[in-house]
Every structure is written in C-alpha cells, then in structure tokens.
Protein backbone atom coordinates (compact mmCIF):
# COMPACT_ATOMS: atom_id res chain seq x y z
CA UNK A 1 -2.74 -48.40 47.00
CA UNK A 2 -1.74 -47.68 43.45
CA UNK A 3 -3.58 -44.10 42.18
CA UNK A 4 -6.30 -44.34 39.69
CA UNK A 5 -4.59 -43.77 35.47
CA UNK A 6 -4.32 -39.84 34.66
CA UNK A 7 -5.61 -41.12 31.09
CA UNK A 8 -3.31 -38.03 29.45
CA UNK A 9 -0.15 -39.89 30.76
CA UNK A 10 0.47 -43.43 30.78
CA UNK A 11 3.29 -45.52 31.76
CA UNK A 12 6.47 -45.97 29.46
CA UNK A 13 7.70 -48.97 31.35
CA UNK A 14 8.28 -52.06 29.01
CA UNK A 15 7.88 -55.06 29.99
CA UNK A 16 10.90 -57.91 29.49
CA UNK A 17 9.52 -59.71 26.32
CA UNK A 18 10.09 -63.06 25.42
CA UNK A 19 9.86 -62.84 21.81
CA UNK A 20 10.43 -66.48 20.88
CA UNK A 21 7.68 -68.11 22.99
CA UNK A 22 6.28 -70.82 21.12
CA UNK A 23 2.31 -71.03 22.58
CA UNK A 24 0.16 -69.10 25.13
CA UNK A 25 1.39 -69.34 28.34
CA UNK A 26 -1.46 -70.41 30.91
CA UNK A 27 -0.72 -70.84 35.32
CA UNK A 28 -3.33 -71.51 37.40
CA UNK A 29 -4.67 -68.93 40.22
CA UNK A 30 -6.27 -68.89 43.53
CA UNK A 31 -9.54 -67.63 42.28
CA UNK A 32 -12.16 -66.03 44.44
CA UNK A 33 -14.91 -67.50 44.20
CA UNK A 34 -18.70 -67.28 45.73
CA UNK A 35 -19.67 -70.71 48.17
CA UNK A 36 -21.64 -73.25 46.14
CA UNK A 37 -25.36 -72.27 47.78
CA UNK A 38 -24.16 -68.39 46.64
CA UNK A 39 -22.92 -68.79 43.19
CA UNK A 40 -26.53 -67.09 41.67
CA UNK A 41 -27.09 -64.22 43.94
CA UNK A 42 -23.77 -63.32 43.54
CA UNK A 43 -22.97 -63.55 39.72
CA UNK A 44 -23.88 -61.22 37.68
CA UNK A 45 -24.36 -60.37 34.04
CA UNK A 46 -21.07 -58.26 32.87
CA UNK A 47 -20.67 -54.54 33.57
CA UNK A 48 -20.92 -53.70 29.71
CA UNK A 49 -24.23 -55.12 28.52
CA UNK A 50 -26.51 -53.36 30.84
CA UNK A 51 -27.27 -49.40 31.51
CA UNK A 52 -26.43 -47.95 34.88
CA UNK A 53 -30.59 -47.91 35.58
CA UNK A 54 -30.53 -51.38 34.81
CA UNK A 55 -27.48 -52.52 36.62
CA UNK A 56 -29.33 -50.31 39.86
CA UNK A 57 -31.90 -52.98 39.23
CA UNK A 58 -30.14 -55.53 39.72
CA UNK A 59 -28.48 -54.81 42.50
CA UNK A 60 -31.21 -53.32 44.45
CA UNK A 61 -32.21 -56.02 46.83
CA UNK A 62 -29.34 -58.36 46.81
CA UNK A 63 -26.38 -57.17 48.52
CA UNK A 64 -24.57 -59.58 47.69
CA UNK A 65 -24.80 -59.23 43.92
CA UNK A 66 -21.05 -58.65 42.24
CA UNK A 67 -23.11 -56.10 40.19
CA UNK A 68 -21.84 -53.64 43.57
CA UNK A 69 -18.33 -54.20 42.25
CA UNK A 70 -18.82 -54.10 38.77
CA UNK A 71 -21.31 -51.02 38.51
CA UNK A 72 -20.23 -49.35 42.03
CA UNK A 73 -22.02 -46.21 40.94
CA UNK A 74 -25.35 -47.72 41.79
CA UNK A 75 -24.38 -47.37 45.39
CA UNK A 76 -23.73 -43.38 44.99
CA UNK A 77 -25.89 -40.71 43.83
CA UNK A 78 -27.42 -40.19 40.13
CA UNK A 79 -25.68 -37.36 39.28
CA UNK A 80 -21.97 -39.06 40.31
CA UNK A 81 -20.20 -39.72 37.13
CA UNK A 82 -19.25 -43.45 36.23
CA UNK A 83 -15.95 -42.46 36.18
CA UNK A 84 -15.16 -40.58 39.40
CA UNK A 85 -12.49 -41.82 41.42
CA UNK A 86 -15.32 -42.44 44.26
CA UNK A 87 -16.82 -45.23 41.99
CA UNK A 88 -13.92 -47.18 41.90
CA UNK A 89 -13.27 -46.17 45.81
CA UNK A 90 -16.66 -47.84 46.34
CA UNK A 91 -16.17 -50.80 44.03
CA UNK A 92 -12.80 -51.89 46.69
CA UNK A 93 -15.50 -51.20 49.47
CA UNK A 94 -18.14 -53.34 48.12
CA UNK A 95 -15.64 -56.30 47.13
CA UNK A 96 -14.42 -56.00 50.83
CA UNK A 97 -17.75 -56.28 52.07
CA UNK A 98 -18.36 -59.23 49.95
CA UNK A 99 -15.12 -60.80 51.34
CA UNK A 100 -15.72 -60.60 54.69
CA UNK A 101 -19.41 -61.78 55.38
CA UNK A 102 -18.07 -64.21 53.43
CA UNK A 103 -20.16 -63.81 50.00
CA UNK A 104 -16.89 -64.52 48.58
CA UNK A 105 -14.32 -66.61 49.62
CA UNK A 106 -10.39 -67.31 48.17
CA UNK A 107 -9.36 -70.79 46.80
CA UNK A 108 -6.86 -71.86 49.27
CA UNK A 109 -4.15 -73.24 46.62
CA UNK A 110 -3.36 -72.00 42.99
CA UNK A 111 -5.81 -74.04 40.70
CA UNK A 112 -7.17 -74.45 37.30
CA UNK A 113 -11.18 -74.40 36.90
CA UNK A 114 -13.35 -75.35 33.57
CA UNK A 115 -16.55 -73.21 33.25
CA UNK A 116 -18.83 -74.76 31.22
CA UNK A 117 -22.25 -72.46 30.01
CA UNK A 118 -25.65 -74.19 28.32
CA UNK A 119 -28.19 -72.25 26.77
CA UNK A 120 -31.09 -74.02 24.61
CA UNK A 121 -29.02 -76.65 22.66
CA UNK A 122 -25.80 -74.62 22.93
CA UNK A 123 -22.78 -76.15 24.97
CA UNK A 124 -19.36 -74.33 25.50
CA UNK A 125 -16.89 -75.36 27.94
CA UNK A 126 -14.43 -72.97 28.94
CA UNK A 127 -10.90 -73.24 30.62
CA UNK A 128 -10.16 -70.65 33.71
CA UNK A 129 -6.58 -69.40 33.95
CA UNK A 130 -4.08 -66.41 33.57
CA UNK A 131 -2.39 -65.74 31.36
CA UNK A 132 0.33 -63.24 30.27
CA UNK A 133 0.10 -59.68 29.33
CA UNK A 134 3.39 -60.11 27.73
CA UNK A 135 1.27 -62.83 25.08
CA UNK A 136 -1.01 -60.06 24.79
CA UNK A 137 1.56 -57.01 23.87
CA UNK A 138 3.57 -59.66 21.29
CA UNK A 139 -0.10 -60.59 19.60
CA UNK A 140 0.09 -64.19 20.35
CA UNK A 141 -3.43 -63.12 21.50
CA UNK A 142 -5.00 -61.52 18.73
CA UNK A 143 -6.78 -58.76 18.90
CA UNK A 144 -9.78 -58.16 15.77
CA UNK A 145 -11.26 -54.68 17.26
CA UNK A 146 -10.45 -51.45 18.34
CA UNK A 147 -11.56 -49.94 21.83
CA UNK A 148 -12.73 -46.84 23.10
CA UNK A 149 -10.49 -44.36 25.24
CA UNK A 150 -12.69 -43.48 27.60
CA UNK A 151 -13.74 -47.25 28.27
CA UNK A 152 -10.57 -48.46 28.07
CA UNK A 153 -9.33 -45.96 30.93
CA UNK A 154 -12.65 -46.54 33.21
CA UNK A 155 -11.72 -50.72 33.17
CA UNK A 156 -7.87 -49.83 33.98
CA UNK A 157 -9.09 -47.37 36.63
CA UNK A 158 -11.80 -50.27 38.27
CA UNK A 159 -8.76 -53.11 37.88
CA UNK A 160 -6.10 -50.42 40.06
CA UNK A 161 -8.63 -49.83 42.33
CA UNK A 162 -9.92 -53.12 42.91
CA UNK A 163 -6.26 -54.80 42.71
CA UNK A 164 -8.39 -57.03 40.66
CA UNK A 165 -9.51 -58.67 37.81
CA UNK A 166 -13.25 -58.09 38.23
CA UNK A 167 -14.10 -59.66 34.83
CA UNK A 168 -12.51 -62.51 32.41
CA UNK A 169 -11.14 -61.83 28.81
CA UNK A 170 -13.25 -64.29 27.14
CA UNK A 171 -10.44 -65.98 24.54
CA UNK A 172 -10.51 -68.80 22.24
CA UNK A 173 -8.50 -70.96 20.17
CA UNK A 174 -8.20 -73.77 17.82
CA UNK A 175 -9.48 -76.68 19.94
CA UNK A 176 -7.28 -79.67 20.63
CA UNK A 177 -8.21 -83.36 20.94
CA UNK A 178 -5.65 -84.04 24.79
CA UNK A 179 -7.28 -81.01 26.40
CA UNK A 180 -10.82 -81.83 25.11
CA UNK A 181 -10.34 -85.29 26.58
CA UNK A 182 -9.11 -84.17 29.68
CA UNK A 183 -11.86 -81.29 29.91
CA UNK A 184 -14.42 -84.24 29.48
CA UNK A 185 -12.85 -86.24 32.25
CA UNK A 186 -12.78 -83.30 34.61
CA UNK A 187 -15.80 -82.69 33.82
CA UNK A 188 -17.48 -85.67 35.58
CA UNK A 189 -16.35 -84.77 38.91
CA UNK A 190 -18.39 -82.96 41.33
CA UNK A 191 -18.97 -78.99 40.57
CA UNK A 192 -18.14 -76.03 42.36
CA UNK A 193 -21.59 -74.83 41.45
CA UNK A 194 -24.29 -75.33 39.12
CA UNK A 195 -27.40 -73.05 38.80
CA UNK A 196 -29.72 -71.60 36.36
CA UNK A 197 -29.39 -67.57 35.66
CA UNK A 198 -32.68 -66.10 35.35
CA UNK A 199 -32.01 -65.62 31.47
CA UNK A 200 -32.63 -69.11 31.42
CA UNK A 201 -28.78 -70.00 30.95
CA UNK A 202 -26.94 -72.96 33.37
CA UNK A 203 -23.53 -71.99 34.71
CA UNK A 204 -21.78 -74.92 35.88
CA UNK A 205 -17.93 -74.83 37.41
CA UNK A 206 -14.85 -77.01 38.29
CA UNK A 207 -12.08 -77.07 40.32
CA UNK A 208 -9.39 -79.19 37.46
CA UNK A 209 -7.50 -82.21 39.74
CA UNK A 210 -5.07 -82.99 36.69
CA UNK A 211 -4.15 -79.54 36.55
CA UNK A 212 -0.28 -80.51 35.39
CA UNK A 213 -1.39 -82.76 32.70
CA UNK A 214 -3.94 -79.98 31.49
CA UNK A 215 -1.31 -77.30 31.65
CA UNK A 216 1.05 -79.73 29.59
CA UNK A 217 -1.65 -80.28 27.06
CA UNK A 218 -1.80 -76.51 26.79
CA UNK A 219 1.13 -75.74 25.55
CA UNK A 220 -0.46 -77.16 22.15
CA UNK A 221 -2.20 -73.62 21.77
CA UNK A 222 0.02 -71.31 20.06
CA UNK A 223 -2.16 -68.54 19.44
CA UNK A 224 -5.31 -67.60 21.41
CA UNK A 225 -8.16 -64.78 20.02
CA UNK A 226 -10.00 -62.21 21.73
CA UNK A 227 -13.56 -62.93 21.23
CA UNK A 228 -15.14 -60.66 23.63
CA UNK A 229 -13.67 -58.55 26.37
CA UNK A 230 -11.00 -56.36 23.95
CA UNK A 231 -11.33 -53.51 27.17
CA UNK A 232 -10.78 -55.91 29.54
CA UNK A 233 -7.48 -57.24 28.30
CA UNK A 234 -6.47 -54.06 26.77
CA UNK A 235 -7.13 -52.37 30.83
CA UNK A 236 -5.36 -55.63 32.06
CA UNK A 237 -2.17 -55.17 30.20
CA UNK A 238 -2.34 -51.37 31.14
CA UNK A 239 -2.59 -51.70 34.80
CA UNK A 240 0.00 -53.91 34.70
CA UNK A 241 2.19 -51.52 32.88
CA UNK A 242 1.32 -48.92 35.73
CA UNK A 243 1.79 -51.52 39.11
CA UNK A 244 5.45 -52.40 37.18
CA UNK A 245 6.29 -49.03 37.35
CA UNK A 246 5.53 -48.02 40.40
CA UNK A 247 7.16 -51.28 41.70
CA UNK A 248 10.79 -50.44 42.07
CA UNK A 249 11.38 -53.91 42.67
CA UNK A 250 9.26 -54.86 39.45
CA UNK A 251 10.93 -58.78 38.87
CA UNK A 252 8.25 -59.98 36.53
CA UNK A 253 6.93 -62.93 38.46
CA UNK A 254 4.70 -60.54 40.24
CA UNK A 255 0.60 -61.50 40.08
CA UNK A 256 -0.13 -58.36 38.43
CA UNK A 257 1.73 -59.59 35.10
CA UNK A 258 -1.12 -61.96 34.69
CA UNK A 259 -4.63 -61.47 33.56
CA UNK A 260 -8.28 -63.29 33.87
CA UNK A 261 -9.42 -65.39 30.83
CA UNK A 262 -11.65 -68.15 30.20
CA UNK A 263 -10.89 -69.90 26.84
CA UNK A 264 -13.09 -71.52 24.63
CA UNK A 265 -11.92 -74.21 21.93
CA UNK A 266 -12.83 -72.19 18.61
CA UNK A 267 -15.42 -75.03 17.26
CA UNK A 268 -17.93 -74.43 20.44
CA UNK A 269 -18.76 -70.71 20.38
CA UNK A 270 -21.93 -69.20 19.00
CA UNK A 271 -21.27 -65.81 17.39
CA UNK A 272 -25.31 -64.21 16.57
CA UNK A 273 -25.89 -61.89 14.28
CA UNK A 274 -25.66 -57.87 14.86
CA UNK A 275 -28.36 -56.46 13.49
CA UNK A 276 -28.80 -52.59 12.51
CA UNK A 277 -31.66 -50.29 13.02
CA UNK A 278 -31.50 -46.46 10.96
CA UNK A 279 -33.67 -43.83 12.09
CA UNK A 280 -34.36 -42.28 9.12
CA UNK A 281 -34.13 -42.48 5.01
CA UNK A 282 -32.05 -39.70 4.65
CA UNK A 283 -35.12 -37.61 2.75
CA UNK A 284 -36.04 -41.02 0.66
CA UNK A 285 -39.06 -42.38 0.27
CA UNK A 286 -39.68 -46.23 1.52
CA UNK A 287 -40.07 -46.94 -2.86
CA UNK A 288 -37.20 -44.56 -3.67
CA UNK A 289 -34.77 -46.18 -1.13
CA UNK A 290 -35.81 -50.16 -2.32
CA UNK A 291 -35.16 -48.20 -5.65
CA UNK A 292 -31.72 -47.66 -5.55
CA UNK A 293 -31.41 -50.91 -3.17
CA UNK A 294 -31.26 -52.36 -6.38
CA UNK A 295 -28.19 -50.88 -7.74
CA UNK A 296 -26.23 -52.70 -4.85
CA UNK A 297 -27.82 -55.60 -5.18
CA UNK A 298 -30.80 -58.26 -6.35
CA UNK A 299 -33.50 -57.08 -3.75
CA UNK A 300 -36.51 -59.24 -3.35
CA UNK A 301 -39.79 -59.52 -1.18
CA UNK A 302 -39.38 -62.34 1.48
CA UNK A 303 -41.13 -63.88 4.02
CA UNK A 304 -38.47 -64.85 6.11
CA UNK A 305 -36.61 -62.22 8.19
CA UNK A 306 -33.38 -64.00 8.47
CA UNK A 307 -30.57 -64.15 5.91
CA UNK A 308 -29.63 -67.92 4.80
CA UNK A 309 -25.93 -67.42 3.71
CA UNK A 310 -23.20 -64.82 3.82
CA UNK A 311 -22.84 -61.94 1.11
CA UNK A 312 -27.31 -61.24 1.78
CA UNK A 313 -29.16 -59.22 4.38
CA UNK A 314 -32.64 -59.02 5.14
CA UNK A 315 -34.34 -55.72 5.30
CA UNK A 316 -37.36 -54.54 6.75
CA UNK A 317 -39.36 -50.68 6.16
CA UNK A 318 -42.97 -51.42 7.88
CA UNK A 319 -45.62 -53.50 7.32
CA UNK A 320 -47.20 -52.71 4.22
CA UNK A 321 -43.78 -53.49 2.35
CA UNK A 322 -42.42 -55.73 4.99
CA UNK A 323 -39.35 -57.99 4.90
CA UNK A 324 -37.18 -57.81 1.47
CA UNK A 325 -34.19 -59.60 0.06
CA UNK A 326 -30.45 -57.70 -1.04
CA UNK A 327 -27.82 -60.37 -2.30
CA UNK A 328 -25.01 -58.26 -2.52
CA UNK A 329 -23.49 -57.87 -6.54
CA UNK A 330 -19.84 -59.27 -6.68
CA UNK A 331 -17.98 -59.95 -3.09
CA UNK A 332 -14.17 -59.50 -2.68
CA UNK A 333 -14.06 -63.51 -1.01
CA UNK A 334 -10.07 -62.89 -0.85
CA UNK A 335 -10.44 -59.30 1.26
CA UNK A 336 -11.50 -60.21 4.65
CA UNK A 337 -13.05 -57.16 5.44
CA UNK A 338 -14.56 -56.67 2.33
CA UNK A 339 -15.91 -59.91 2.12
CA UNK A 340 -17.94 -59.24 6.02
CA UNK A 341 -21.65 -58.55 5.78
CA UNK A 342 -21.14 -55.93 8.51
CA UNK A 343 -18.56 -53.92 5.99
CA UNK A 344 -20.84 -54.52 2.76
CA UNK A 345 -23.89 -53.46 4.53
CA UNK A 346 -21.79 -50.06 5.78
CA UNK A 347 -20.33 -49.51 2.74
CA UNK A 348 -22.67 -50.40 -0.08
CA UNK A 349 -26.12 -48.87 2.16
CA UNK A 350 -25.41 -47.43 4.72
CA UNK A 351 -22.96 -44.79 3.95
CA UNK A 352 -23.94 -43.93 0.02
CA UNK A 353 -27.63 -44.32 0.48
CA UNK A 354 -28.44 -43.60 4.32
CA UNK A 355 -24.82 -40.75 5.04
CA UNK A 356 -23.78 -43.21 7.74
CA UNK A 357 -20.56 -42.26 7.56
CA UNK A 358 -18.80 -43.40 10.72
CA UNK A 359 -20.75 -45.81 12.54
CA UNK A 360 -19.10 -45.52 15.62
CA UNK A 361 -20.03 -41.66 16.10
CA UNK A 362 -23.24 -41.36 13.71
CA UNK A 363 -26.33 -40.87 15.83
CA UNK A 364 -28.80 -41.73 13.25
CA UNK A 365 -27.62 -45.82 13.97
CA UNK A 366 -28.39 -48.38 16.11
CA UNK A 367 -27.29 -51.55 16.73
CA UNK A 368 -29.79 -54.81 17.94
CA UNK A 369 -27.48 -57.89 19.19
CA UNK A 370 -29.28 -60.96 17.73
CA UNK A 371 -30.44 -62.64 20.87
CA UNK A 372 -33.52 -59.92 20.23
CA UNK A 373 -34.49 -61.63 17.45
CA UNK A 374 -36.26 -59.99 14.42
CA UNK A 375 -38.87 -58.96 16.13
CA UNK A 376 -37.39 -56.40 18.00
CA UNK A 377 -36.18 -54.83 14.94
CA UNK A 378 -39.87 -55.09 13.22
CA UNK A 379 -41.52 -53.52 16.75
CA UNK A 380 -38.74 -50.66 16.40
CA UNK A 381 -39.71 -49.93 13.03
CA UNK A 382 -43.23 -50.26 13.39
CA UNK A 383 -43.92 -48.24 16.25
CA UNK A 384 -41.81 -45.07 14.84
CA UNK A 385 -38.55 -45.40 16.66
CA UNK A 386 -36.37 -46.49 13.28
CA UNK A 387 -37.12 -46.05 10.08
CA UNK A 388 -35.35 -49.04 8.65
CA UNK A 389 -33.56 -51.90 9.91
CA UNK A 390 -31.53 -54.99 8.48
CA UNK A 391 -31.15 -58.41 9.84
CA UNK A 392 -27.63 -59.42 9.82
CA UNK A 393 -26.10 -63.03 8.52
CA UNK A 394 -23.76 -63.20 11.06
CA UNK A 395 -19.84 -63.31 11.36
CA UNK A 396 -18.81 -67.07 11.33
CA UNK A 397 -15.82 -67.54 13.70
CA UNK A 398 -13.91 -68.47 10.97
CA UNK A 399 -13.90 -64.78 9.97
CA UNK A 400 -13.38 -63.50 12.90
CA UNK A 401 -9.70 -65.34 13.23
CA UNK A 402 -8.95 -64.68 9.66
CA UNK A 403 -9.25 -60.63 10.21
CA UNK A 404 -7.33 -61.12 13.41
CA UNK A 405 -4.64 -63.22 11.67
CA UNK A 406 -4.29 -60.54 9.35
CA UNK A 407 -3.56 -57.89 11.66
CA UNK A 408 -6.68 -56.01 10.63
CA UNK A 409 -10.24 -54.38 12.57
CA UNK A 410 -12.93 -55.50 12.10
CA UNK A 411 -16.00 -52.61 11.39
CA UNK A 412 -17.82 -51.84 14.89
CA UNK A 413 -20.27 -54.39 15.99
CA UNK A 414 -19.56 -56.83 14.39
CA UNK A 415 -19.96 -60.19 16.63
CA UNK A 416 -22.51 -60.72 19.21
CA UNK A 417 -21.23 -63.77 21.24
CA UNK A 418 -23.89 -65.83 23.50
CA UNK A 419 -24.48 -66.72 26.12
CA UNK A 420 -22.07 -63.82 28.30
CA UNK A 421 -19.46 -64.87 30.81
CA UNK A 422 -21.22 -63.96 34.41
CA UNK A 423 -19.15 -62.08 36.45
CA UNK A 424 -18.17 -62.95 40.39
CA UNK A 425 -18.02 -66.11 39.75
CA UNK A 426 -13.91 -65.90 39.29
CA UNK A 427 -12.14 -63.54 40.04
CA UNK A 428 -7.87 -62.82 40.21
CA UNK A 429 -6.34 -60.87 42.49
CA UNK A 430 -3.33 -58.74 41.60
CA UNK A 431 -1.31 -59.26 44.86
C-alpha cells in the first residue's frame, strides 16, 4: 500500500499533458455502490459539513453508515487527532468491512450513472463519471477558490489510504440540449435506488444503458467548473501525482489518473446565500455603527430580512433596531470580484468598520450557510452570541463561472450550494 503524503514533500512527477484537448474528457467506472434496500443507511451527508461530535452521531448505531469511512476517527478515541495515520488505517478497515458483509457491493462492468437530487421544488440531475486529473492540472476544470493545506493533505492522505475516491467533485457546466435529452430518457428506466434522507431530500440513481451515445454527446462540454468539492479534486490530482511516482511502470491509463465527479448542467444548481455573523462592534455603539453604515451606503429600516437584488445586504443588530437596508454606493459591474456582495460586504464593512481583516483567520467572524435561514442569524444575535449579522444576496452561478473564467478567487465563503452530494452512494476505486 502506498504511504500516507509527508505534506513537507510532495511529488515532482508530471504527468504527460495533452495540451490541445478540445472538451472534458469523461469514461465510465465500475462504481461501488450500496444494494437498492441499503442505499439510506449507508449514505451519508459529506465528511466536511458536519463536526467530528456530530459525524459520531451519526454513525453511532448504524454500522453500516459510510460516515465510518468518511469520519474514521469516530471509531478511535477522542483525543486521536483527525489526521493520524490510524484514521485513515481505520477508514481502509471500515470500507473493507462494508465490502464484505456486503453493505457495499462493485458494479460488475464499467458504467455511467445519472444522480438526480429533489429538495422542495428544486430538481438537479447529475451525471456520474471520471474524469481526468490531467483536465484538472490544464484548467479545463476551473477552479474559483483556494484550499486549505492542512485539508487539502488530510483528503490526499484518506484517498492513499483508502485507494479510493470516498467522495465526488461536484462539477458543472454549460448544459447541452443531446445530453439533456438523453438524461431524460435514461431517466425513465428503473433506479438503482430511490429514498428520502432524513433532511427531507430524495436521492434517486441510474445505471445509463446508452452510455456510448451519452459519452459522444459529452464531448460537447469543453470546460467543466468546480462548484463544490475544490479539496476533493485538488487531493485527487495529488494522490495521483504520488501513485504515478511510485509506479515505475506509471503508463497513464492506470485508474488512479481518474477522479470521482458528478456534473450538473450549469442552469439546474441552486447556489444560497452565505450569510455572516460578527461578534462584536469593534467598541461602536449599535447607533454609531448604522452611523457610519451610511457612508458606504443608503441604509434603511426594513421589514424583510432578505436582500432582493445584488449590490444590497440586509443587516440585523437586535430587536429594538431590527432588520435594516445598505444598497451599496457605486459597484465596479466590470470587476468580478468587486462587483460580489461577499467582497463589498468585506471590504466596504467589514474590514474599515468591524477590523475584519482576513476573513479566513479572523476569529471575531462567522459564517451561516443560507439553508439556516434568517432566523438563525436573528437567534444568534439576540441571545448574545454575535453582535451583528448580515443576510447575504447570494452569488448567482453566473458569477461564479465568470471569476473562474478569469483565472481569479473568489473571497472565502462565498457559495453555499444545496442540497449536498451524499456520500457512499458512488464510489471509484483507484486500482
């Protein structure tokens, strides 16, 4: 078995690029997959969105849950570290387990598979496939934000010691009319499973049958995005780098070149907002603060919590002065970063008024994904835990591929995508 990544040296191997490919290159995969009746104890939410007590929760009880792969330090002591080379040790172990009483099970042939997720009124269909870390080195996936090292090294460290793709790079692109039609044809056939999550969110999945016309309607899509999963793909393309060069017969057809994805046409995905809680005024008064609020922009008193167009925010101080109003004075449209409500908000409030400086490091911020509503910021606020906190218009997709196309990053939280890709329900095996 491949050692774990010293993170203070990384391979120099380079992979043979093909610099004049003309589209994302997609090939089916014999997925592992959980048996119909076992698709919702098994799935689980992704490793990232829940802490390690929580994740302990979710396991505890159901031994079959992926959550033992994904979070393997809930099966070792509290005071193990998330990133000692036991947990990923006892991530193999658990996936092994899983294998063989038959929790999960290995497609037989190389396939395609469409995942399709439904929450409320929301519908996004998804294509399963590999594809290239190659496409993902020469930015014909686009990349919009920066990761963490010490993330980056603990998802490269689970994927060598799992020999696995554990969790998909959720990707998207601009939809196209021959593989929506086929995805709606597929899409009547019977499913690999269908069940309800207990967030109240259906996961239903499909083996494709016209897998060759699909993969020839593919080659349409000449540039896919990241969306969500930027340590995922960016721990894909590094353990790839480290299995090549510790392969010294490293061809380039080998499994380990490709990498889990599920993408979504661009015109289907729901981006909420990414709302920001402060824990204190920085020595301000709640009046001297809306004060100079009004030197960045029109502030008014509002009863509704929620911004109604790009370039405003909605913020709230308590109860007695409640919700209020800022439509931001004269937006950059032409700067894509400049023109985000995340960056105007961080550089217009938070860091002249509030000494935010870097948002990423400052303790004094928070950040609320939108599927907690307002509420959750007005119960922080109220019962002492913030001080202030804004409600977010949020990032449109079509920002989101213009700062990618750009080459630039976007500012730190800046997209909360819904509903989240489950994990266990696909996964790729390096080998």
């Amino acid at each position: 078995m491949t050692s774990l990544c010293n993170p203070t040296s990384f391979p120099k191997f380079s992979f043979i690029t093909i610099y004049n490919m003309t589209h994302v290159r997609i090939r089916p995969f014999k997925a592992v997959f959980p048996p119909t009746s076992d698709a919702p104890k098994v799935s689980s939410v992704p490793y990232d969105v829940v802490s390690r007590e929580e994740a302990k929760q979710i396991a505890t009880g159901n031994e079959d849950s992926f959550m033992h792969v994904v979070r393997s330090e809930v099966d070792l002591p509290d005071d193990c570290s998330p990133y000692d080379p036991s947990v990923y040790k006892k991530a193999r172990s658990n996936y092994d387990t899983l294998l063989e009483t038959g929790a999960l099970q290995q497609d037989k042939k190389s396939s395609l598979y469409l995942y399709r997720q439904c929450m409320g009124e929301h519908h996004q269909v998804g294509l399963v496939a590999c594809c290239h870390v190659d496409d993902y080195k020469n930015n014909l996936i686009r990349k919009h934000e920066k990761t963490r090292q010490v993330k980056e090294d603990d998802r490269t460290n689970h994927v060598l010691g799992l020999r696995a793709n554990s969790g998909p790079v959720f990707l998207t692109y601009q939809g196209q009319h021959a593989i929506d039609t086929i995805v709606e044809e597929e899409m009547n056939k019977r499913p690999m499973f269908h069940f309800v999550a207990d967030d109240g969110v259906t996961h239903t999945g499909w083996r494709v049958i016209r897998e060759e016309e699909l993969c020839t309607a593919c080659e349409s899509i000449e540039l896919a995005y990241v969306a969500d999963g930027h340590h995922r793909s960016a721990s894909a393309a590094r353990a790839a780098a480290t299995l090549a060069e510790n392969n010294p017969n490293h061809t380039g057809e080998e499994e380990y070149n490709w990498f889990l994805t599920v993408l979504f046409p661009a015109n289907q995905l729901h981006i909420l907002p990414y709302n920001r809680i402060v824990f204190d005024l920085q020595g301000s008064t709640v009046d001297e603060f809306l004060e100079n609020l009004q030197e960045v922009g029109n502030v008014t008193p509002t009863s509704n919590p929620i911004p109604s167009t790009s370039g405003t925010c909605c913020v709230y101080v308590g109860k007695e002065s409640g919700w209020h109003e800022l439509v931001f004075h004269s937006i950059d449209v032409d700067d894509p970063i400049a023109s985000l409500d995340v960056d105007l908000v961080q550089q217009r409030v938070l860091a002249p008024l509030l000494g935010i400086g870097d948002p990423r490091s400052d303790t004094r911020v928070d950040f609320i994904g939108g599927i907690r509503g307002t509420d959750e910021l007005e119960r922080r606020v109220d019962n002492g835990d913030a001080a202030i906190a804004f409600s977010m218009y949020a990032t449109t997709i079509e920002q989101l591929l213009g700062v990618a196309d750009a080459g630039l990053i976007m500012p730190p939280k800046s997209t909360w995508f819904e509903p989240k890709l489950r994990s266990g329900l696909f996964v790729h095996e390096l080998d």
